[in-house]
N, C-alpha and C. Protein backbone atom coordinates (compact mmCIF):
# COMPACT_ATOMS: atom_id res chain seq x y z
N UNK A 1 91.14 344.48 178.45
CA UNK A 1 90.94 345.91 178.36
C UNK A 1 89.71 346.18 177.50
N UNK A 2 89.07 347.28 177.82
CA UNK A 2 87.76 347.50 177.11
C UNK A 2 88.17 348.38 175.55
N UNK A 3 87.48 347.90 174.78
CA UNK A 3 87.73 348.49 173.76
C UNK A 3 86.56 350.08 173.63
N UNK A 4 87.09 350.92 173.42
CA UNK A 4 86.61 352.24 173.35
C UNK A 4 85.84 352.66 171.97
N UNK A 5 84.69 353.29 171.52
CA UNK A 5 83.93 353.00 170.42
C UNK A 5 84.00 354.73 169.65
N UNK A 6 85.21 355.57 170.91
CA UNK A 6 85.53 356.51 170.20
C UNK A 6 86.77 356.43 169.43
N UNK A 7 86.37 357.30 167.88
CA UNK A 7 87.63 357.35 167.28
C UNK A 7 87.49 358.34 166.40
N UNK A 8 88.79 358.74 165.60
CA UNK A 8 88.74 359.85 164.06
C UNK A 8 88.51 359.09 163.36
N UNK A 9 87.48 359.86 162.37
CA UNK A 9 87.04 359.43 161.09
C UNK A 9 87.89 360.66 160.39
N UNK A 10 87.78 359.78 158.74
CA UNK A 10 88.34 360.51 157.61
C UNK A 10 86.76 361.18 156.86
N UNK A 11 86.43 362.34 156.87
CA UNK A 11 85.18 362.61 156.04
C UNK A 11 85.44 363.70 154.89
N UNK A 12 84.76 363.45 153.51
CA UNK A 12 84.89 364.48 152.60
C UNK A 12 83.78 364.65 152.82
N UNK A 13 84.01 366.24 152.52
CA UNK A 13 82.86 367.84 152.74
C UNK A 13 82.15 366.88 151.22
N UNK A 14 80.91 367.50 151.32
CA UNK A 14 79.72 367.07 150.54
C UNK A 14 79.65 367.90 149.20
N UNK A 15 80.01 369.48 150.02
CA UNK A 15 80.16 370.17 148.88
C UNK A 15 81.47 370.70 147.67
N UNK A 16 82.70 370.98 148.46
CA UNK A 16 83.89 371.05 147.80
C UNK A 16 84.47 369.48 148.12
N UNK A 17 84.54 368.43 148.30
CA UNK A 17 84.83 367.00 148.03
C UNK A 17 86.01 367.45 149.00
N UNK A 18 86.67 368.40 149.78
CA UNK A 18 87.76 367.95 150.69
C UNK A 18 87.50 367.50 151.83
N UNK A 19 88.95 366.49 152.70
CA UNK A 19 88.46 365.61 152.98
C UNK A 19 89.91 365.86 154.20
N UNK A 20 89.08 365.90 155.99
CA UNK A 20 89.93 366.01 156.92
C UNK A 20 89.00 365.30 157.46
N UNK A 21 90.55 365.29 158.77
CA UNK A 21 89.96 363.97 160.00
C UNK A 21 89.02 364.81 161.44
N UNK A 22 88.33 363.94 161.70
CA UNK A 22 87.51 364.73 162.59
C UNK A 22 87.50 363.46 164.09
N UNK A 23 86.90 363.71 165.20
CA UNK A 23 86.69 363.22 165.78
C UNK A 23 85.09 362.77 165.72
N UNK A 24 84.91 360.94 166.07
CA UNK A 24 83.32 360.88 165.69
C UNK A 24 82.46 361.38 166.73
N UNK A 25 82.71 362.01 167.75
CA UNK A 25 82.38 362.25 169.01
C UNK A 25 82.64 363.74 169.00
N UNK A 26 82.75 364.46 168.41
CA UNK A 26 82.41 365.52 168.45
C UNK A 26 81.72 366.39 169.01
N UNK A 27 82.32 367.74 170.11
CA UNK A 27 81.40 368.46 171.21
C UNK A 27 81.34 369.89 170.83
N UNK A 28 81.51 370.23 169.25
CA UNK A 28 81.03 371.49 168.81
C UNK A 28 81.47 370.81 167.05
N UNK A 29 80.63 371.99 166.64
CA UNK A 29 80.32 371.59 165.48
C UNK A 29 81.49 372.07 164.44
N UNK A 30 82.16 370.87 163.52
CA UNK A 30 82.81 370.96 162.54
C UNK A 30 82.39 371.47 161.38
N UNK A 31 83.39 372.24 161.29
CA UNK A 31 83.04 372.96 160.03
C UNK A 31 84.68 372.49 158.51
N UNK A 32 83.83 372.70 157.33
CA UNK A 32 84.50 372.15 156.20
C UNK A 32 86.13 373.65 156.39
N UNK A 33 87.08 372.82 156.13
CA UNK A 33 88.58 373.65 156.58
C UNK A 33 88.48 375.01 155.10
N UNK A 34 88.11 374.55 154.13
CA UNK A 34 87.61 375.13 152.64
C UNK A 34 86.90 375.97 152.32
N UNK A 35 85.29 375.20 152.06
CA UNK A 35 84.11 376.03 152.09
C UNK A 35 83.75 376.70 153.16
N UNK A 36 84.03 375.72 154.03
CA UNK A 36 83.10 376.47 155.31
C UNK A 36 82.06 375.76 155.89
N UNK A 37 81.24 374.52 155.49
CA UNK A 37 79.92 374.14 155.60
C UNK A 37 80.18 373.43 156.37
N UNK A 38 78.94 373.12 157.33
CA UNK A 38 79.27 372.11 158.24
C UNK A 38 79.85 370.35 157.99
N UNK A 39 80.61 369.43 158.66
CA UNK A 39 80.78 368.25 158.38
C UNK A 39 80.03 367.72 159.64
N UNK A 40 80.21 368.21 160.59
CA UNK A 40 79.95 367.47 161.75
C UNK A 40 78.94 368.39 162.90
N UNK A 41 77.79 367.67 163.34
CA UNK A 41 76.98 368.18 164.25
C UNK A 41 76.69 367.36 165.77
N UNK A 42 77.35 368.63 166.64
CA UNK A 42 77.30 367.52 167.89
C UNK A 42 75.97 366.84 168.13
N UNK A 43 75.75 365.77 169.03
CA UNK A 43 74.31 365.15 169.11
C UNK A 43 74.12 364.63 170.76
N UNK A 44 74.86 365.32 170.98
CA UNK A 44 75.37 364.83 173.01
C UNK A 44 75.87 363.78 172.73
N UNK A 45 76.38 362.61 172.15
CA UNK A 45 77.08 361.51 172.19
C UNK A 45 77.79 361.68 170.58
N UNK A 46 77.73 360.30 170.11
CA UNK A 46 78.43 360.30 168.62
C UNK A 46 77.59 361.57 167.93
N UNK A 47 78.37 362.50 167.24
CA UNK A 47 78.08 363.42 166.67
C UNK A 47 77.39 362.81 164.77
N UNK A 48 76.61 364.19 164.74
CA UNK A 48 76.05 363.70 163.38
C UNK A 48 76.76 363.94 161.82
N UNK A 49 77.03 363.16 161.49
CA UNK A 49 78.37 363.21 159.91
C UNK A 49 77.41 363.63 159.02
N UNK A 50 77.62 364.85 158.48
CA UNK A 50 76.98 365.25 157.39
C UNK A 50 77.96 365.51 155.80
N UNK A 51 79.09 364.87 156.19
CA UNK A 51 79.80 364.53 155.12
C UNK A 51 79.23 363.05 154.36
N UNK A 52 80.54 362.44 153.67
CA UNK A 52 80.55 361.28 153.42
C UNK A 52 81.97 360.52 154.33
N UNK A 53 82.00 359.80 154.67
CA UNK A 53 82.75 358.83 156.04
C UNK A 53 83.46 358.35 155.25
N UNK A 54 84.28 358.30 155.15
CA UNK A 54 86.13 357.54 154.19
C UNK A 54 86.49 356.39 154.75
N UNK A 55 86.83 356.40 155.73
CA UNK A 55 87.64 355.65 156.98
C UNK A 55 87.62 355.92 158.58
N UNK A 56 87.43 354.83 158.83
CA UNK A 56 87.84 354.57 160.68
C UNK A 56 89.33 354.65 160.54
N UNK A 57 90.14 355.73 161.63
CA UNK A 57 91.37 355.43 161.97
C UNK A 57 91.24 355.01 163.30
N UNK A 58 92.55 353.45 162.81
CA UNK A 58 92.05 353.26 164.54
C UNK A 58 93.56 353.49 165.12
């Protein structure tokens, strides 16, 4: 079976340090559940982490 290179990441917001799961593939842009600021920017494929990255859940 092929292994798939999508998954949730764990990311803390940059600015208030909280910290939810997102998808790394992302097709609209995440925003912090808290502040508000962005974590995640789609990029047509793997989206761009503008947090800090915690963990791969696999």
């Amino acid at each position: 079976m092929k292994k798939t290179e999508s998954r949730f990441i764990k990311v803390r917001c940059k600015d208030c340090e909280n910290e939810q799961v997102l998808f790394n593939k992302a097709s609209s842009t995440v925003f912090c559940h808290i502040c508000g600021s962005k974590i995640a920017v789609p990029q047509g494929g793997k989206a761009e982490i503008k947090g800090e990255i915690l963990e791969a859940i696999e």
